[in-house]
N, C-alpha and C. Protein backbone atom coordinates (compact mmCIF):
# COMPACT_ATOMS: atom_id res chain seq x y z
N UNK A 1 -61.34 52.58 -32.94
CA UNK A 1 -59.97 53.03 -33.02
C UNK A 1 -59.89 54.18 -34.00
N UNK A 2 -59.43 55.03 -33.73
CA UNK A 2 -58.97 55.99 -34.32
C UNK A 2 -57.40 56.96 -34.55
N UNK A 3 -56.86 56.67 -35.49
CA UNK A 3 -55.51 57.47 -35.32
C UNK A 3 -55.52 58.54 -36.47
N UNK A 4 -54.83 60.01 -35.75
CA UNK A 4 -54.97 61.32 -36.83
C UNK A 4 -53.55 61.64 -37.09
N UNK A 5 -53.54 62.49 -37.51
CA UNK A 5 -52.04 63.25 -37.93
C UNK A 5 -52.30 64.75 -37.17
N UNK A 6 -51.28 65.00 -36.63
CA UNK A 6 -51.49 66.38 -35.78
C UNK A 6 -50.27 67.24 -36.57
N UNK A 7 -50.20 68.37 -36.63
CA UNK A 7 -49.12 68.92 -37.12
C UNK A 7 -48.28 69.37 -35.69
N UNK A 8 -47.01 69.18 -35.90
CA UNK A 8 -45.94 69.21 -34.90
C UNK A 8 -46.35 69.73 -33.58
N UNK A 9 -47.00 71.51 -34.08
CA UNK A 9 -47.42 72.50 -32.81
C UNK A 9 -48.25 71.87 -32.30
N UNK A 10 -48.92 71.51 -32.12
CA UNK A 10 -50.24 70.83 -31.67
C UNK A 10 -49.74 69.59 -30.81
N UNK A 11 -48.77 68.92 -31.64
CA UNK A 11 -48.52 67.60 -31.29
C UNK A 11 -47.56 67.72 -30.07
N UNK A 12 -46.23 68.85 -30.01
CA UNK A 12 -45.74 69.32 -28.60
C UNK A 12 -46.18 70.23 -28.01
N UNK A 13 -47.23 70.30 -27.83
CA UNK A 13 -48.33 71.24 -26.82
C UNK A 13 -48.74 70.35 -26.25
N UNK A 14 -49.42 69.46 -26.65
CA UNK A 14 -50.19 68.02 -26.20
C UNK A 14 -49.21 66.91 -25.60
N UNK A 15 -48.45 67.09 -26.04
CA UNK A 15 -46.95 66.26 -25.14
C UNK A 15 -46.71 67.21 -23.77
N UNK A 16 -46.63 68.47 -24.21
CA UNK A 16 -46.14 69.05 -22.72
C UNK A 16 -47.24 69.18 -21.79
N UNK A 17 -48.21 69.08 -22.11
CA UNK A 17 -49.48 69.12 -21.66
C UNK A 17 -50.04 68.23 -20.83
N UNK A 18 -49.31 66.52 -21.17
CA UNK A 18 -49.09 65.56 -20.80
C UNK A 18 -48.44 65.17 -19.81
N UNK A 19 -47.08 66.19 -20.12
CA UNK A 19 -46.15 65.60 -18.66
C UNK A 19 -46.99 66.67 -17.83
N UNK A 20 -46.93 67.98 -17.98
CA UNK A 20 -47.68 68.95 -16.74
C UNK A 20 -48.88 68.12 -15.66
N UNK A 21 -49.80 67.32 -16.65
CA UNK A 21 -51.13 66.65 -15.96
C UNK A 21 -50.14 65.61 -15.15
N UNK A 22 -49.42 64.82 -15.84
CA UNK A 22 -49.45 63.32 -15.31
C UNK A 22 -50.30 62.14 -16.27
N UNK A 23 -51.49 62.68 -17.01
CA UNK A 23 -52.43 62.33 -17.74
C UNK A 23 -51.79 62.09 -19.54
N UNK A 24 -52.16 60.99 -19.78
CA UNK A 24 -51.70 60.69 -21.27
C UNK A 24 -52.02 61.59 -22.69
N UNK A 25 -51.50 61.82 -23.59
CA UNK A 25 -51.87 62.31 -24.65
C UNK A 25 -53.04 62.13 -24.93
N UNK A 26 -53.63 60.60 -25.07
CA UNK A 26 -55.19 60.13 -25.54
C UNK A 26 -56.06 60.48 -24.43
N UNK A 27 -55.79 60.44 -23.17
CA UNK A 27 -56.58 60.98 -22.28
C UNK A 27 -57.16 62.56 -22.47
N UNK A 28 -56.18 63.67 -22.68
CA UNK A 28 -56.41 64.98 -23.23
C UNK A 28 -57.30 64.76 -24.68
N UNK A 29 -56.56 64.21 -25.26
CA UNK A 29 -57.24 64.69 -26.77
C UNK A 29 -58.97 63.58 -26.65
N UNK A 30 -59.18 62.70 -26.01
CA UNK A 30 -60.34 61.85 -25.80
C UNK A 30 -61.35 62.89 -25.01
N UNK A 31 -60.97 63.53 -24.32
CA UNK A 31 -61.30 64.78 -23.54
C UNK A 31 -61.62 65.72 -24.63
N UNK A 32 -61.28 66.58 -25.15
CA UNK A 32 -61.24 67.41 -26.03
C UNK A 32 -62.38 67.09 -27.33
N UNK A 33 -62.29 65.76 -27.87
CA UNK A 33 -62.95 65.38 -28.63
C UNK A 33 -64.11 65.34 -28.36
N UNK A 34 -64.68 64.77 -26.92
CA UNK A 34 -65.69 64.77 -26.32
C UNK A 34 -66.35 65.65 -26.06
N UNK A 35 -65.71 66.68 -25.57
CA UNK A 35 -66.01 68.19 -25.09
C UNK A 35 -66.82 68.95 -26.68
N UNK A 36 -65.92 68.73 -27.23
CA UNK A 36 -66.19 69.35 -28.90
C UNK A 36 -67.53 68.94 -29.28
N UNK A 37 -67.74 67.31 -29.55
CA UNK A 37 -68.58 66.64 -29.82
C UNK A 37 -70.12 67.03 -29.33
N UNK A 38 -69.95 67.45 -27.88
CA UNK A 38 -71.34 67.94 -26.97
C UNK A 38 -71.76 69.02 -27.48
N UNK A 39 -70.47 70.22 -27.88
CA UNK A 39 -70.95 71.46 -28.45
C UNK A 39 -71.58 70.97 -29.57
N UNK A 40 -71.03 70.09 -30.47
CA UNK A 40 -71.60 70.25 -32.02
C UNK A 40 -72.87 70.13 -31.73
N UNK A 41 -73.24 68.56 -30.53
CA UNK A 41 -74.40 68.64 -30.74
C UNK A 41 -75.21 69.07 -30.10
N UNK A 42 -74.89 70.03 -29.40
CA UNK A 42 -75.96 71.39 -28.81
C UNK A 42 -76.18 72.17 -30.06
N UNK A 43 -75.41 72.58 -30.53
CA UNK A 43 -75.61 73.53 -31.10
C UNK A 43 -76.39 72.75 -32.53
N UNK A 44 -76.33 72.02 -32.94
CA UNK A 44 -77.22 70.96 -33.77
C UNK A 44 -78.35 71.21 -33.37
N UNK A 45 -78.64 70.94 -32.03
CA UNK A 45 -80.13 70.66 -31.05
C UNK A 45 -80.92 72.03 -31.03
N UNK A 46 -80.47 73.21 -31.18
CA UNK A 46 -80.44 74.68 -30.86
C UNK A 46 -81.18 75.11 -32.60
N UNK A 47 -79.85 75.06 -33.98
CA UNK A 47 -80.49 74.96 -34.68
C UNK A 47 -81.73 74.27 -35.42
N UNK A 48 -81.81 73.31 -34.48
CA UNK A 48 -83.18 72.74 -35.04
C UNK A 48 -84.35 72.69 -34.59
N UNK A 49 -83.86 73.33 -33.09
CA UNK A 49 -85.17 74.02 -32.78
C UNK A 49 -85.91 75.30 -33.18
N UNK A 50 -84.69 75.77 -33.42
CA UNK A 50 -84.65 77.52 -34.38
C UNK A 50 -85.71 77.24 -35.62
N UNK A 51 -85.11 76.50 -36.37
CA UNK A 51 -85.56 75.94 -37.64
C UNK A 51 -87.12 75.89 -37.11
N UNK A 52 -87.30 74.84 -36.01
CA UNK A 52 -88.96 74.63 -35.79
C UNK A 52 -89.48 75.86 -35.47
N UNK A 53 -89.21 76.77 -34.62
CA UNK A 53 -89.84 77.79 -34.26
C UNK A 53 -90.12 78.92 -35.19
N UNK A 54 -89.34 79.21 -36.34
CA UNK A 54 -89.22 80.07 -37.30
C UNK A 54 -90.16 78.98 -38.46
N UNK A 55 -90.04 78.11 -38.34
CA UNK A 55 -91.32 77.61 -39.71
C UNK A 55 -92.74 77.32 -38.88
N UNK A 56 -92.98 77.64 -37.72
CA UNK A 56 -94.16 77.41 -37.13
C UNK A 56 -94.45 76.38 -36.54
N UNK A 57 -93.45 74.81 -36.43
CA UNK A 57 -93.68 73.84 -35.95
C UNK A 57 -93.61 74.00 -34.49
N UNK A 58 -93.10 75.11 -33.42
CA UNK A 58 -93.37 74.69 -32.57
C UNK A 58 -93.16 76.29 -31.82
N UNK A 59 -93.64 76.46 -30.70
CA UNK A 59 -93.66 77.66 -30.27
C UNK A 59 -92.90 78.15 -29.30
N UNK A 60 -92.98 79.41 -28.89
CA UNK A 60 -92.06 79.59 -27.96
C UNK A 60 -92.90 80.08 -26.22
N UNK A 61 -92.09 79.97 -25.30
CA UNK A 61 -93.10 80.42 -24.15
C UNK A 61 -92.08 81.63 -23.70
N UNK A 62 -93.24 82.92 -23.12
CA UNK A 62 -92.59 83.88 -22.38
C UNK A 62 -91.53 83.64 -21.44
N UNK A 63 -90.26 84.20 -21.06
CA UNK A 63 -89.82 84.15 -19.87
C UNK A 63 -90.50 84.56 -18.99
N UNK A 64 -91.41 85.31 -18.60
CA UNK A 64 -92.13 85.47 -17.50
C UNK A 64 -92.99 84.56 -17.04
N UNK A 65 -93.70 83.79 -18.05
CA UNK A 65 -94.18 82.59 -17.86
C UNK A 65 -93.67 80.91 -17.10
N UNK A 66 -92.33 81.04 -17.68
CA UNK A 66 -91.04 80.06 -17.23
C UNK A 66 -90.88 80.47 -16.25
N UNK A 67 -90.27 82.13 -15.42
CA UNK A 67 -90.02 82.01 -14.09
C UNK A 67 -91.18 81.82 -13.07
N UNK A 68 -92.39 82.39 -13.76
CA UNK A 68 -93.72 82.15 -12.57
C UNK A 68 -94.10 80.52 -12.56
N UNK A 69 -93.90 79.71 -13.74
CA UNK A 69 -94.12 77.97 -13.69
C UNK A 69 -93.05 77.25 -12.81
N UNK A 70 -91.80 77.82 -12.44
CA UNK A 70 -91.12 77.28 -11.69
C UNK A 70 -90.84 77.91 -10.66
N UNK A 71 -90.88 79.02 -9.84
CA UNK A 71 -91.19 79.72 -9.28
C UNK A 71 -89.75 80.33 -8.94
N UNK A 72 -89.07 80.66 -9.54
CA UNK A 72 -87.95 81.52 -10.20
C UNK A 72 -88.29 83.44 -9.59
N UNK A 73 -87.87 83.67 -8.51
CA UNK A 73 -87.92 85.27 -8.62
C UNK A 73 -86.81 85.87 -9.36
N UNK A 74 -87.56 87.08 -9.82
CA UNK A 74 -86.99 88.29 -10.70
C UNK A 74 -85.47 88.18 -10.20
């Protein structure tokens, strides 16, 4: 369970937003949260591969290599 404090704008955007769908307030914002959540952790997943590749733990492969291993034309 979780309950936040929204400041007003937010909070009748998400109301009108609500009647427009048909779809509930928690439905949007459960949505949203989720959506958010995937970015953080891409982008989590991204920097820490960065991190490996720039300290030497792990390497990188050509794109030309990637499209000829899957057989990807130009």
């Amino acid at each position: 369970m979780l309950a936040l404090r929204l400041p007003p704008e937010i909070e009748d955007r998400l109301e009108a937003l609500a009647r427009r769908t048909g779809r509930s307030k928690a439905d949007h914002a459960r949505d949203a949260i989720l959506e958010h959540l995937e970015n953080l952790e891409d982008l989590d997943d991204a920097e820490r591969r960065l991190a490996a590749v720039r300290s030497g733990e792990s390497d990188t492969v050509p794109l030309d290599d990637l499209l000829s291993r899957y057989g990807v034309a130009d």
